[in-house]
Each structure stands twice: as C-alpha cells, then as structure tokens.
PDB file of N, CA and C in Angstrom:
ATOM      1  N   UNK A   1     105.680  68.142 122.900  1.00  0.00           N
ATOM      2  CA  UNK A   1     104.363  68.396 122.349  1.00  0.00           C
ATOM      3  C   UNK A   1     103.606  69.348 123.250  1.00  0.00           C
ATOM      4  N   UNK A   2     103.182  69.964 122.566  1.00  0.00           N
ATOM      5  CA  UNK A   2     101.907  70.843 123.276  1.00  0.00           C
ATOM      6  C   UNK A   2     100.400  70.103 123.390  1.00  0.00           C
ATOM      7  N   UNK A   3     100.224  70.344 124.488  1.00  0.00           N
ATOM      8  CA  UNK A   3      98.733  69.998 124.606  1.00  0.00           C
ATOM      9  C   UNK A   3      97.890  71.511 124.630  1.00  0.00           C
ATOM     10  N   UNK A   4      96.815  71.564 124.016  1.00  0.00           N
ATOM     11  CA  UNK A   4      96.108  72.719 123.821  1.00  0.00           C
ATOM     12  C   UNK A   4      94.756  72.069 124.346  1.00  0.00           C
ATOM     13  N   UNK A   5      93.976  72.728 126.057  1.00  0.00           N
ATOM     14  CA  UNK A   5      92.543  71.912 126.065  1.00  0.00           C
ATOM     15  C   UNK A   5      92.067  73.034 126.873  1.00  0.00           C
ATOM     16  N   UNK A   6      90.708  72.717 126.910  1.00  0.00           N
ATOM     17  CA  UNK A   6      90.145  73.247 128.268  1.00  0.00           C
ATOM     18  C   UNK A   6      89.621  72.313 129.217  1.00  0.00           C
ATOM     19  N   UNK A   7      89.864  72.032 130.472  1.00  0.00           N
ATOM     20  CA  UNK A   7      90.152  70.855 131.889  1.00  0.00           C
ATOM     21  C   UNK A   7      88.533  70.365 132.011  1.00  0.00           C
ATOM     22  N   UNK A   8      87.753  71.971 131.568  1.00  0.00           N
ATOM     23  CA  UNK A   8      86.402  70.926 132.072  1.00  0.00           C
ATOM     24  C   UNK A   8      85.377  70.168 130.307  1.00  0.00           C
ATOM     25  N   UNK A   9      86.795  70.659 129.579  1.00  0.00           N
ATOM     26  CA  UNK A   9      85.513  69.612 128.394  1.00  0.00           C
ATOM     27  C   UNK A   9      86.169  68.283 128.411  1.00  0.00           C
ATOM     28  N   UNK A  10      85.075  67.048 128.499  1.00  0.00           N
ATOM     29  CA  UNK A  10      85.099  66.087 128.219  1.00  0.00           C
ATOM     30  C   UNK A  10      85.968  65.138 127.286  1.00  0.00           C
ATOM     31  N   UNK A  11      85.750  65.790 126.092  1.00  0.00           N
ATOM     32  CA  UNK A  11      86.940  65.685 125.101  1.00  0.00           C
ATOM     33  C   UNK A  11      88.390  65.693 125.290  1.00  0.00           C
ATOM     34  N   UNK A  12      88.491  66.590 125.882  1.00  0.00           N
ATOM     35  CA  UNK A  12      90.026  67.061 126.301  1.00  0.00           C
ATOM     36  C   UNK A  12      90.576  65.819 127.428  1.00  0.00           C
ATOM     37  N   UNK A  13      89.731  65.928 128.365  1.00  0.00           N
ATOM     38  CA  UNK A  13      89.656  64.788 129.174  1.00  0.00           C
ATOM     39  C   UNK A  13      90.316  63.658 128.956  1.00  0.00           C
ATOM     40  N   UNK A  14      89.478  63.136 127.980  1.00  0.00           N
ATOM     41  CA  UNK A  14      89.429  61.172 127.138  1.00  0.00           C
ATOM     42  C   UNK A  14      91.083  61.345 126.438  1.00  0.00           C
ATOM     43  N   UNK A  15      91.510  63.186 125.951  1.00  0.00           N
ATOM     44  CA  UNK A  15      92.326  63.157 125.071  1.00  0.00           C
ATOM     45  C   UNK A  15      93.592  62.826 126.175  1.00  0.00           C
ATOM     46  N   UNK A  16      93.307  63.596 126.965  1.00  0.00           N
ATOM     47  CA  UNK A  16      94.518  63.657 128.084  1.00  0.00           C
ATOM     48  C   UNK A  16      94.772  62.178 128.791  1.00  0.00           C
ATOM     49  N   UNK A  17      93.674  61.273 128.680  1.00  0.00           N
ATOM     50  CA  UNK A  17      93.677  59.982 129.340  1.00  0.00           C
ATOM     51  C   UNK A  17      94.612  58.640 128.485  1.00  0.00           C
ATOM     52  N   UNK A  18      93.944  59.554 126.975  1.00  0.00           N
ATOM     53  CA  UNK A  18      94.706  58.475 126.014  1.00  0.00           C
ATOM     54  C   UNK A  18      96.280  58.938 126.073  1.00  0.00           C
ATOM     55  N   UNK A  19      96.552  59.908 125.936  1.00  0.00           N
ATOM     56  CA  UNK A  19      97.644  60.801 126.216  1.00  0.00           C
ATOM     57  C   UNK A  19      98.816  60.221 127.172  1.00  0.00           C
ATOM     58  N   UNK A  20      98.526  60.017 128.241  1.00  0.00           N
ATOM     59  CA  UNK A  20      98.813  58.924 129.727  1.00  0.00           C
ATOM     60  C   UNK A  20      99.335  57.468 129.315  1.00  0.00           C
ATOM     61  N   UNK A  21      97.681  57.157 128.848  1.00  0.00           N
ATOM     62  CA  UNK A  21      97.743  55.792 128.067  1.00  0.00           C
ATOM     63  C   UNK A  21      99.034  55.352 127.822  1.00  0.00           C
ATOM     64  N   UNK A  22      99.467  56.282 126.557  1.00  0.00           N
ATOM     65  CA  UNK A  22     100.145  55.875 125.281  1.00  0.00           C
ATOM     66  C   UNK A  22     101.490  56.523 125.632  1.00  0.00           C
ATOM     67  N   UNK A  23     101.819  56.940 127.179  1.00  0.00           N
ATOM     68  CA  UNK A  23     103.129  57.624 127.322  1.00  0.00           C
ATOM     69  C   UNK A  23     103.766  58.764 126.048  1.00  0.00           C
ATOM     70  N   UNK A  24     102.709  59.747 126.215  1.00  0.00           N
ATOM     71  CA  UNK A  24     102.761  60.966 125.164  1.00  0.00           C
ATOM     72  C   UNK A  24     103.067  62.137 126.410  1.00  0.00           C
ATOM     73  N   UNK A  25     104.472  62.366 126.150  1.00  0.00           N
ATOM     74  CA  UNK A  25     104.796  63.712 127.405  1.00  0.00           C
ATOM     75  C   UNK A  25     104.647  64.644 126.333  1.00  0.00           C
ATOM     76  N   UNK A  26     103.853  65.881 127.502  1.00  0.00           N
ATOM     77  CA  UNK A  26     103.554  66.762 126.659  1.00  0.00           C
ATOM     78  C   UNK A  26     103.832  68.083 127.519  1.00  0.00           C
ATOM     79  N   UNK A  27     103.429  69.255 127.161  1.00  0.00           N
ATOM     80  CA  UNK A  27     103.004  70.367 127.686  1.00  0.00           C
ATOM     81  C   UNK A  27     101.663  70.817 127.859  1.00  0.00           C
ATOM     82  N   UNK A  28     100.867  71.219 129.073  1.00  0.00           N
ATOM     83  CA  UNK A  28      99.845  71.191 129.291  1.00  0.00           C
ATOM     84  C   UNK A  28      99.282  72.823 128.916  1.00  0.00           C
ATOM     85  N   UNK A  29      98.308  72.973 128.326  1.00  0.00           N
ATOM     86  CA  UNK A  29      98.070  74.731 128.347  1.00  0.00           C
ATOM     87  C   UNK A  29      96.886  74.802 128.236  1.00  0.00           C
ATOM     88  N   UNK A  30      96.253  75.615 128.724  1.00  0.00           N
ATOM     89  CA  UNK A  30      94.700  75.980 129.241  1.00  0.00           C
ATOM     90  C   UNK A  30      94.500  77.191 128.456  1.00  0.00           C
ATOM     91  N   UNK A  31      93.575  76.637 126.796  1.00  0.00           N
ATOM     92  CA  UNK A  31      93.130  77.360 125.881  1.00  0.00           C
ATOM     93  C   UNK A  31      92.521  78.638 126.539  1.00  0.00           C
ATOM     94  N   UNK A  32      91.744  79.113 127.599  1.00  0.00           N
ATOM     95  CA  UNK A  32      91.147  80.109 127.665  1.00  0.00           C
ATOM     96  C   UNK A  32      92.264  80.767 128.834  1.00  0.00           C
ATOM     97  N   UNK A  33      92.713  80.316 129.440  1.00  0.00           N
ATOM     98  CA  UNK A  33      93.621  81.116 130.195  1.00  0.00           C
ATOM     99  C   UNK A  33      94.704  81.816 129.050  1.00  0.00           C
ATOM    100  N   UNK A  34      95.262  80.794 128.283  1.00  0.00           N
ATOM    101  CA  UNK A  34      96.230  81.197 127.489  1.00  0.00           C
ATOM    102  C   UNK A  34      95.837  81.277 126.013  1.00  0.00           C
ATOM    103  N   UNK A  35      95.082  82.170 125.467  1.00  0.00           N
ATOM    104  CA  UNK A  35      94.637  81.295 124.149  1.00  0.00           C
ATOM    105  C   UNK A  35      95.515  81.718 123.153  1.00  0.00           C
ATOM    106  N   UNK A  36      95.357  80.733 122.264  1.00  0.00           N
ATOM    107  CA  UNK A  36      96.321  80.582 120.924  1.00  0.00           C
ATOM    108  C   UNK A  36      96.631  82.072 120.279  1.00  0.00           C
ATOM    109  N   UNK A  37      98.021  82.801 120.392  1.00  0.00           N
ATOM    110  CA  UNK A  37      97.920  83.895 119.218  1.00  0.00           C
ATOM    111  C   UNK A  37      97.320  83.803 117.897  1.00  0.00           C
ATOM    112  N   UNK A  38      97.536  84.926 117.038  1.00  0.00           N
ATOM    113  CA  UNK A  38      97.133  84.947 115.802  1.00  0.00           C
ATOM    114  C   UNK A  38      98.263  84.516 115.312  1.00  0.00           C
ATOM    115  N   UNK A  39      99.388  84.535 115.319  1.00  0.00           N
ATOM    116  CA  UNK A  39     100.797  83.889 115.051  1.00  0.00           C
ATOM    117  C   UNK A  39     100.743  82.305 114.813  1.00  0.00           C
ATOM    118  N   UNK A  40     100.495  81.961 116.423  1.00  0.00           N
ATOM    119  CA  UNK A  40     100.510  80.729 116.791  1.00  0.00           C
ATOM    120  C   UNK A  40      99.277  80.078 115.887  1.00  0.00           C
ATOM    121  N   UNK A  41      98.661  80.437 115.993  1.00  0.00           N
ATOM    122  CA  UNK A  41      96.937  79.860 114.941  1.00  0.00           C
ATOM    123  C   UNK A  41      97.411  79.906 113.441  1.00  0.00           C
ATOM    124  N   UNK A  42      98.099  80.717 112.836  1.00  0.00           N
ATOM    125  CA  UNK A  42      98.627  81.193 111.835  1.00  0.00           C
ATOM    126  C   UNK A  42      99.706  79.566 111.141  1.00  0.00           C
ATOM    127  N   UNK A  43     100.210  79.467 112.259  1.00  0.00           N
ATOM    128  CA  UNK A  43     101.012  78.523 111.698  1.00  0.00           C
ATOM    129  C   UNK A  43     100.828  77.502 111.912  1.00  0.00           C
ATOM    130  N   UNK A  44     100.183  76.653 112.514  1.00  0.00           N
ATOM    131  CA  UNK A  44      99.232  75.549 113.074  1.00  0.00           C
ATOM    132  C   UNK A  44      98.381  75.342 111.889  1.00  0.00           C
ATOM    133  N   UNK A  45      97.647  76.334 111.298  1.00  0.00           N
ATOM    134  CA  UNK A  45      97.073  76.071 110.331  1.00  0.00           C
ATOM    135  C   UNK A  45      97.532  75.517 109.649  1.00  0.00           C
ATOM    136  N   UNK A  46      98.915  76.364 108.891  1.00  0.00           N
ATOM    137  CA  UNK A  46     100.354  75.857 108.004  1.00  0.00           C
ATOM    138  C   UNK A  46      99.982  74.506 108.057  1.00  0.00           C
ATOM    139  N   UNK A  47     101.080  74.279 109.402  1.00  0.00           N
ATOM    140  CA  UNK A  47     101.412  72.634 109.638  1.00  0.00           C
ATOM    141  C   UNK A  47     100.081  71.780 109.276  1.00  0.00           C
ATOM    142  N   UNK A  48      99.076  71.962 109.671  1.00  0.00           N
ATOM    143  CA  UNK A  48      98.237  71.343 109.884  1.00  0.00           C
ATOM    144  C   UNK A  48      97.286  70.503 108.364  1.00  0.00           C
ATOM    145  N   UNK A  49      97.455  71.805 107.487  1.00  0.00           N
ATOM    146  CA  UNK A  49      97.186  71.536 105.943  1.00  0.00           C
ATOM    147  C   UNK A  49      95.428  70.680 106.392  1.00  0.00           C
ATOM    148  N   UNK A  50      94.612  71.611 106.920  1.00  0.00           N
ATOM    149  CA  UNK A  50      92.993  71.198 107.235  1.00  0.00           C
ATOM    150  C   UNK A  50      92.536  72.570 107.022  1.00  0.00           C
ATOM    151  N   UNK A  51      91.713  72.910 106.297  1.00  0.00           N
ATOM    152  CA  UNK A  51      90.799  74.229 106.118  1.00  0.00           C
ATOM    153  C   UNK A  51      90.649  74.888 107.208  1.00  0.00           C
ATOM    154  N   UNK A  52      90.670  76.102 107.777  1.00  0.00           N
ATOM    155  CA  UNK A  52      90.850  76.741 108.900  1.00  0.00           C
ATOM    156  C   UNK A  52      89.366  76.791 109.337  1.00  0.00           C
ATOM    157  N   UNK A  53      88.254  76.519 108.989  1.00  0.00           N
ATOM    158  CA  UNK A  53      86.839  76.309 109.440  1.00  0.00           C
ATOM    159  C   UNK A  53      87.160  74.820 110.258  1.00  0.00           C
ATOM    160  N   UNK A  54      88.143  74.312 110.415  1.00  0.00           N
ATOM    161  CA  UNK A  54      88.180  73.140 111.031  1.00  0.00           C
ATOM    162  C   UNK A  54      88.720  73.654 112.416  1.00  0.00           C
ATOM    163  N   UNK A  55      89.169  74.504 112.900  1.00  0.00           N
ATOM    164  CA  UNK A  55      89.676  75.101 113.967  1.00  0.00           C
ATOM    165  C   UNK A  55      88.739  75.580 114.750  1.00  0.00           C
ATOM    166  N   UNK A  56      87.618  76.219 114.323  1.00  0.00           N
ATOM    167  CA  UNK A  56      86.789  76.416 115.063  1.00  0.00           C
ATOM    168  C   UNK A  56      85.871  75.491 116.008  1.00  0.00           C
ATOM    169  N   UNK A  57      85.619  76.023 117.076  1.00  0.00           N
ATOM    170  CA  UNK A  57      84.718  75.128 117.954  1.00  0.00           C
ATOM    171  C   UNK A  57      83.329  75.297 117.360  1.00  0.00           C
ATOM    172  N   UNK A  58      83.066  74.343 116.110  1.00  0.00           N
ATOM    173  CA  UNK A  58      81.153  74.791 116.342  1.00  0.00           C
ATOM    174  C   UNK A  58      80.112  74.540 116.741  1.00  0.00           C
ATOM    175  N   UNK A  59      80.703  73.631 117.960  1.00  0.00           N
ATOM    176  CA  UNK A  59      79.337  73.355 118.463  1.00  0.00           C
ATOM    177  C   UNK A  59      79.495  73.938 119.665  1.00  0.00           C
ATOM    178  N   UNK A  60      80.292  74.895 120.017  1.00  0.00           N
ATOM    179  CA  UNK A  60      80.208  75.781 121.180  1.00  0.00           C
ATOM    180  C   UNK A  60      79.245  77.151 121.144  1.00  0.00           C
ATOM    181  N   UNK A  61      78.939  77.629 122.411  1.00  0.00           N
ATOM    182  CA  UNK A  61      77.763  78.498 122.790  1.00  0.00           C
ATOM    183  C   UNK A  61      78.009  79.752 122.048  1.00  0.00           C
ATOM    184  N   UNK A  62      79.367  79.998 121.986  1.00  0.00           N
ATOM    185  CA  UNK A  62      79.953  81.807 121.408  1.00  0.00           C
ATOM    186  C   UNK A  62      79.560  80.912 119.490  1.00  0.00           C
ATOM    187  N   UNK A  63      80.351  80.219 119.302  1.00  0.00           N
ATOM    188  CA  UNK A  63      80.109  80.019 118.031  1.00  0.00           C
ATOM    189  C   UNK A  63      78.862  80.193 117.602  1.00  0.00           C
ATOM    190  N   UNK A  64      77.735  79.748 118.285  1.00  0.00           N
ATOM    191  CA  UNK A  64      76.852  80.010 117.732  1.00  0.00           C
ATOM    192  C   UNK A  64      75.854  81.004 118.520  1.00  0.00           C
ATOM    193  N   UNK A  65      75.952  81.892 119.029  1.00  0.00           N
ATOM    194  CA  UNK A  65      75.792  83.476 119.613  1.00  0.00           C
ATOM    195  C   UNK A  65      76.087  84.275 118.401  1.00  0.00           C
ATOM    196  N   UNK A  66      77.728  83.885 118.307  1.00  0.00           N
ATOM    197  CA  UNK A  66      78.120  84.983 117.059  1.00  0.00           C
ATOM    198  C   UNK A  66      77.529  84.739 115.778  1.00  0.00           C
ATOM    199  N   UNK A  67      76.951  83.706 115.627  1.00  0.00           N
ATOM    200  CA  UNK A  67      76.162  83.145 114.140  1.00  0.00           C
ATOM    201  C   UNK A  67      77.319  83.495 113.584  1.00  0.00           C
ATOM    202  N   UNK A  68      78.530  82.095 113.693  1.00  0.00           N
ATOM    203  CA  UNK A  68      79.612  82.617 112.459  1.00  0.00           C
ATOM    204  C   UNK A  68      79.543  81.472 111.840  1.00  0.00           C
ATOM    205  N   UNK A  69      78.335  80.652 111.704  1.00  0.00           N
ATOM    206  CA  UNK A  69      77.743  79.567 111.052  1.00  0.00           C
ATOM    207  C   UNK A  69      77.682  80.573 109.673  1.00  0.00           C
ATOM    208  N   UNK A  70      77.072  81.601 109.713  1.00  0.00           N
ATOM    209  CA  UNK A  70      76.377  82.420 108.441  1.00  0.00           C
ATOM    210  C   UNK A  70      77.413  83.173 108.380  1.00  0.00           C
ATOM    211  N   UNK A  71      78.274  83.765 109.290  1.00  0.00           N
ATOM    212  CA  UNK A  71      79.669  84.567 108.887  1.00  0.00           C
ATOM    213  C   UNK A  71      81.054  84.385 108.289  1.00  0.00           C
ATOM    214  N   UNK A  72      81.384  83.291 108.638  1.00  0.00           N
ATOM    215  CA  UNK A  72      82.785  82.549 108.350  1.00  0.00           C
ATOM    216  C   UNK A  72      82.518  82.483 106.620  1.00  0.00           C
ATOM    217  N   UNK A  73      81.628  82.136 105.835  1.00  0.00           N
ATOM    218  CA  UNK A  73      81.624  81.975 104.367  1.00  0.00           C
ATOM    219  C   UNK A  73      82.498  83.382 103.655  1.00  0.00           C
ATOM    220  N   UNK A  74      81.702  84.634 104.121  1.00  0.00           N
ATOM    221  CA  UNK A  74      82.048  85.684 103.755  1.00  0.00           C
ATOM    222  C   UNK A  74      83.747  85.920 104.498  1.00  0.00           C
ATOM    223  N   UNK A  75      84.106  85.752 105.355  1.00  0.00           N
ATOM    224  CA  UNK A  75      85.436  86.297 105.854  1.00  0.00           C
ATOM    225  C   UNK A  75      86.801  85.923 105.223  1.00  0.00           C
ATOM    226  N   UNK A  76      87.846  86.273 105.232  1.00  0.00           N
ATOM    227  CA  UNK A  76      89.136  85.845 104.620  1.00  0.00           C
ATOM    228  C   UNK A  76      89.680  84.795 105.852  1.00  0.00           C
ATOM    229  N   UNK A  77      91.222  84.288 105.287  1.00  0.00           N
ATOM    230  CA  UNK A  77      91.563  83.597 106.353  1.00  0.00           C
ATOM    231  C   UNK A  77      92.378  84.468 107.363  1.00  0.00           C
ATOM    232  N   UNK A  78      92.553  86.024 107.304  1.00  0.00           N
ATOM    233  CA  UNK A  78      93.062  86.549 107.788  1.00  0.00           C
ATOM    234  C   UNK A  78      92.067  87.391 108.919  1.00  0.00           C
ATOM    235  N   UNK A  79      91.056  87.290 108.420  1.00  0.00           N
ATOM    236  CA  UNK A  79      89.988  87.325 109.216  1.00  0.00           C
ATOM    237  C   UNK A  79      89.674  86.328 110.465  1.00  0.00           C
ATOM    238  N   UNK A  80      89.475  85.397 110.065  1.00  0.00           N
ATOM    239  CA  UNK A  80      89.088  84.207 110.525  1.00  0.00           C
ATOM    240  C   UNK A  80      90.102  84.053 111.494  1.00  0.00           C
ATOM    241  N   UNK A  81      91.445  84.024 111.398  1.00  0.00           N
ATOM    242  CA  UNK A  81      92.464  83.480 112.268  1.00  0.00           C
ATOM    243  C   UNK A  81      92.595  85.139 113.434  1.00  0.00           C
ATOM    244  N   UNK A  82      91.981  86.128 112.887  1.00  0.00           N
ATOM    245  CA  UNK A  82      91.868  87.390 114.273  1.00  0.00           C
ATOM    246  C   UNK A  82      90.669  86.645 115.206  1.00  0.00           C
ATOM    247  N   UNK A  83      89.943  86.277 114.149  1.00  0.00           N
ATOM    248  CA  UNK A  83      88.610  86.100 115.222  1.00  0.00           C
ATOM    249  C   UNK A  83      88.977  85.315 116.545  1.00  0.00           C
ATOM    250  N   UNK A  84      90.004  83.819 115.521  1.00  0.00           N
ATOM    251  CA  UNK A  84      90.043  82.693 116.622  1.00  0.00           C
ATOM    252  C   UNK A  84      90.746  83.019 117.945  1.00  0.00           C
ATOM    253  N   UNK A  85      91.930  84.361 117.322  1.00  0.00           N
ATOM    254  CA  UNK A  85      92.723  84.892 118.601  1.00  0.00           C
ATOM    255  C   UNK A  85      92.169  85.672 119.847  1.00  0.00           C
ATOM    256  N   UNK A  86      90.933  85.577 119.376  1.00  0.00           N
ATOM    257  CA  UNK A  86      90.340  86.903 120.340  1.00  0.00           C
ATOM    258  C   UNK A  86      89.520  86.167 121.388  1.00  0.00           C
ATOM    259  N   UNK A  87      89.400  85.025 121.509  1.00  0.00           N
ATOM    260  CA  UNK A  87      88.985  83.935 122.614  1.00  0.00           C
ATOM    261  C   UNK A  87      89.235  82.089 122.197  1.00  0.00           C
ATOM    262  N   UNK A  88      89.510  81.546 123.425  1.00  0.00           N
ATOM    263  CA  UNK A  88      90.070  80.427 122.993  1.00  0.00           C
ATOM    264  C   UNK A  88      88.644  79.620 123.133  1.00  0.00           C
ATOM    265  N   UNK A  89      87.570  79.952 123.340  1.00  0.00           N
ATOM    266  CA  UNK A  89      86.614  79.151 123.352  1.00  0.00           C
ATOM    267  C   UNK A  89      86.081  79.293 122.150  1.00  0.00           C
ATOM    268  N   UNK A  90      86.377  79.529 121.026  1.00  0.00           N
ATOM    269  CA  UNK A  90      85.934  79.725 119.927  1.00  0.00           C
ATOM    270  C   UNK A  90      86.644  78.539 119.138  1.00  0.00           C
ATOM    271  N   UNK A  91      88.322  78.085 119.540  1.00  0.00           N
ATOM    272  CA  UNK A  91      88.838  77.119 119.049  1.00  0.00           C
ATOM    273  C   UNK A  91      88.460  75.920 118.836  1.00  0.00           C
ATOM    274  N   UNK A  92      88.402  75.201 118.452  1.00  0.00           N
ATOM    275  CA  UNK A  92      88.050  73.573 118.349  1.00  0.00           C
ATOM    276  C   UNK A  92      89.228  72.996 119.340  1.00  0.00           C
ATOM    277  N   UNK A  93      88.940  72.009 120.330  1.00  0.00           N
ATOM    278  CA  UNK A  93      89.877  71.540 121.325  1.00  0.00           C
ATOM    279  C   UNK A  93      89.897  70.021 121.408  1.00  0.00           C
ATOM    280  N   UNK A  94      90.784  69.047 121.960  1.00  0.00           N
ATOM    281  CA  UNK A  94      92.101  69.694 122.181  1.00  0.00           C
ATOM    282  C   UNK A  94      92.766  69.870 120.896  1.00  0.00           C
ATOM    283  N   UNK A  95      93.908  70.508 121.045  1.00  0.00           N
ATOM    284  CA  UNK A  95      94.748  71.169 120.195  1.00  0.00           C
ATOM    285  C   UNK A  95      96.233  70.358 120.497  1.00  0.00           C
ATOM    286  N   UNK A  96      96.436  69.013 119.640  1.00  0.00           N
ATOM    287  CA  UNK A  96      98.179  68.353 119.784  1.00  0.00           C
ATOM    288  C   UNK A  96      99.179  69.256 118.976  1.00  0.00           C
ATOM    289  N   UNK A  97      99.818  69.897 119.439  1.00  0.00           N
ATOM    290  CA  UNK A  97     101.123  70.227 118.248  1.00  0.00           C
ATOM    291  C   UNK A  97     102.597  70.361 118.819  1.00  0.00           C
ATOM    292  N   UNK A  98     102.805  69.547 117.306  1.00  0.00           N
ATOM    293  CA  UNK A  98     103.953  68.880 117.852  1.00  0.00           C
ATOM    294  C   UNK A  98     105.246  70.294 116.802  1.00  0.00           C
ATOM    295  N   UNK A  99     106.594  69.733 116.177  1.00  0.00           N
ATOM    296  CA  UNK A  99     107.369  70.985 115.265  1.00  0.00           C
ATOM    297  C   UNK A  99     106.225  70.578 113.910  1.00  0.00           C
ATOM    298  N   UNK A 100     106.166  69.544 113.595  1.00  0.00           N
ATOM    299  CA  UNK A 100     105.568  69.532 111.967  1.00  0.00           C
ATOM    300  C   UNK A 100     103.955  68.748 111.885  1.00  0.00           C
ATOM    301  N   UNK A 101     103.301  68.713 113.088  1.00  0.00           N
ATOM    302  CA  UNK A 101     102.177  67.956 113.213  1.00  0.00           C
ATOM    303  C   UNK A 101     101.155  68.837 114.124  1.00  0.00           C
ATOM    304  N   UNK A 102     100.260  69.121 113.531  1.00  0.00           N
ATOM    305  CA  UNK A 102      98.835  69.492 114.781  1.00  0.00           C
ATOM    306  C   UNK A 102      97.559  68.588 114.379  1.00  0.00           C
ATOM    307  N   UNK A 103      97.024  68.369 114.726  1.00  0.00           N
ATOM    308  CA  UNK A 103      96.017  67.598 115.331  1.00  0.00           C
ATOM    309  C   UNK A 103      94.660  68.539 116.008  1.00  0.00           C
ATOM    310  N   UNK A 104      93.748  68.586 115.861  1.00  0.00           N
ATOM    311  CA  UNK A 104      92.510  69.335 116.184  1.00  0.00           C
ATOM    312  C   UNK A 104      91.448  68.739 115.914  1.00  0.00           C
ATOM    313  N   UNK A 105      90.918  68.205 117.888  1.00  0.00           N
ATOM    314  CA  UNK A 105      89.901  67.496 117.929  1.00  0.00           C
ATOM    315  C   UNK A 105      90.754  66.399 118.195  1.00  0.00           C
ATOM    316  N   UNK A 106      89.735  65.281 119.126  1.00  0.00           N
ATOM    317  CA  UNK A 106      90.293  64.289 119.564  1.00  0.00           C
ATOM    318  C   UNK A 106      89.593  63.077 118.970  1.00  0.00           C
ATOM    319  N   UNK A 107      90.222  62.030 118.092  1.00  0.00           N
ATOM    320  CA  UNK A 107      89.660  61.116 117.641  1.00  0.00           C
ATOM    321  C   UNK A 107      91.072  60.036 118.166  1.00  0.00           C
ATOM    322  N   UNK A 108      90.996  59.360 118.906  1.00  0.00           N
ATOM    323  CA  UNK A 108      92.006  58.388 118.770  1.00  0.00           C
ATOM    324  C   UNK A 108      92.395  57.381 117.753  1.00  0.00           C
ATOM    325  N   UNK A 109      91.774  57.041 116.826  1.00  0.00           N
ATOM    326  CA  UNK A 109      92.582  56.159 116.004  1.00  0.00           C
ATOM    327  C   UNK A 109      93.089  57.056 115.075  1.00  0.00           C
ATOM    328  N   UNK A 110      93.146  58.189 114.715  1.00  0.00           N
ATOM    329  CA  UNK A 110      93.274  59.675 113.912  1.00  0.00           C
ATOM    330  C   UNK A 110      94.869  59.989 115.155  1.00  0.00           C
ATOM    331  N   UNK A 111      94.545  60.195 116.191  1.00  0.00           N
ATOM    332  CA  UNK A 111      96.016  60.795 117.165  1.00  0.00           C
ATOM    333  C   UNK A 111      96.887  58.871 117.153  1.00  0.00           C
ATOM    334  N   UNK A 112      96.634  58.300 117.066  1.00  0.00           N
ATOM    335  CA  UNK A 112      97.791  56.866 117.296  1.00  0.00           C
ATOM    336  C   UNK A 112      98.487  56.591 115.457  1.00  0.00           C
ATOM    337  N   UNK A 113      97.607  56.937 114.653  1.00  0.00           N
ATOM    338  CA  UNK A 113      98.247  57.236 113.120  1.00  0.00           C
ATOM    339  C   UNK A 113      99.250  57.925 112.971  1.00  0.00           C
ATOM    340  N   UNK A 114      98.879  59.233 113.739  1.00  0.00           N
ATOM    341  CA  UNK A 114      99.814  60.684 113.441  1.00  0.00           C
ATOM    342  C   UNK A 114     101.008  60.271 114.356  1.00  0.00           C
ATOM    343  N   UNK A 115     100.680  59.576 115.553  1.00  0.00           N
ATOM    344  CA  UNK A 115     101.389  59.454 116.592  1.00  0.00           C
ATOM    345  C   UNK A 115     102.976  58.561 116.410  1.00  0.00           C
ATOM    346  N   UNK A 116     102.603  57.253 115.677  1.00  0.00           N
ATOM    347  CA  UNK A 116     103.344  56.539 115.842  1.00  0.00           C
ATOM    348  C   UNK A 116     104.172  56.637 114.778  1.00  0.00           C
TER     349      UNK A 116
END
C-alpha cells in the first residue's frame, strides 16, 4: 500500500497511528515533496469511483486563494486532474492506495471497512 500524506497535518498523523495500530505495512510518500502525477491522480480516481471534487483539499489555504470553490464547477475532469498535479497541497490527504482500492481522507471506521 501506498501511503500518500503530508508529516505535519494532523490528519495524516491519527491516519498513520491507526495505520501502526492495525499492522497496515505500507509505503510512506510525502505529497508535496513527491506529488501525485496526472497519471497517477488519473487512475486513483478510476479505482476510487468518488467524484474527483473529492480529491481536492478544500479546506486548504491554496484552495481557497485560487477560489476553485467558484472554479472547479466550470472545469472538465481533465482539467481538474492538471490542476491537482501541479501541487500536492491542493490534494485532499492522506491518500491509501492499494492495486484496486484508494481511500481519500482519513475516517477510520470508512479505512477498517475497506481494510478488512
């Protein structure tokens, strides 16, 4: 499994703790050091079968700088998935993906469903 986070959000944190918890080996990757291709976002979506407005981080500072609160309506999904490639702080985090499962956003009784 891939883990997709950034170390200093909170979220990612609790995700990585439950993660431990529940003996979930994973791969660790640091969304803004490494952020998700347009490829990789591309098919995550696929797997993921959640509206690609769910990928986004929106309650982050760029999200709403860029006002893509009022932009994202108008854009395609081919749009949308350049945007997300072009910084990983724009993503919604953490990011689980597994060959046929992603996960976006950390809710634990939502990751121990998918999980088990």
């Amino acid at each position: 499994m891939l883990f997709v986070c950034y170390p200093k959000c909170t979220t990612c944190q609790k995700a990585r703790k439950w993660l431990a918890e529940n003996d979930v080996e994973y791969i660790e990757r640091h969304i803004v050091e490494n952020n998700p291709s347009y490829e990789e976002l591309k098919e995550w979506h696929k797997i993921s079968k959640l509206p690609l407005k769910k990928f986004f981080n929106t309650s982050g500072m760029l999200y709403r700088e860029m006002q893509l609160k009022d932009k994202l309506p108008s854009m395609d999904e081919d749009e949308m998935l350049k945007l997300l490639a072009t910084n990983g702080m724009l993503v919604k985090r953490p990011l689980l993906v597994s060959d046929d499962k992603v996960l976006v956003g950390f809710k634990a009784a939502e990751w121990e469903e998918l999980l088990s």
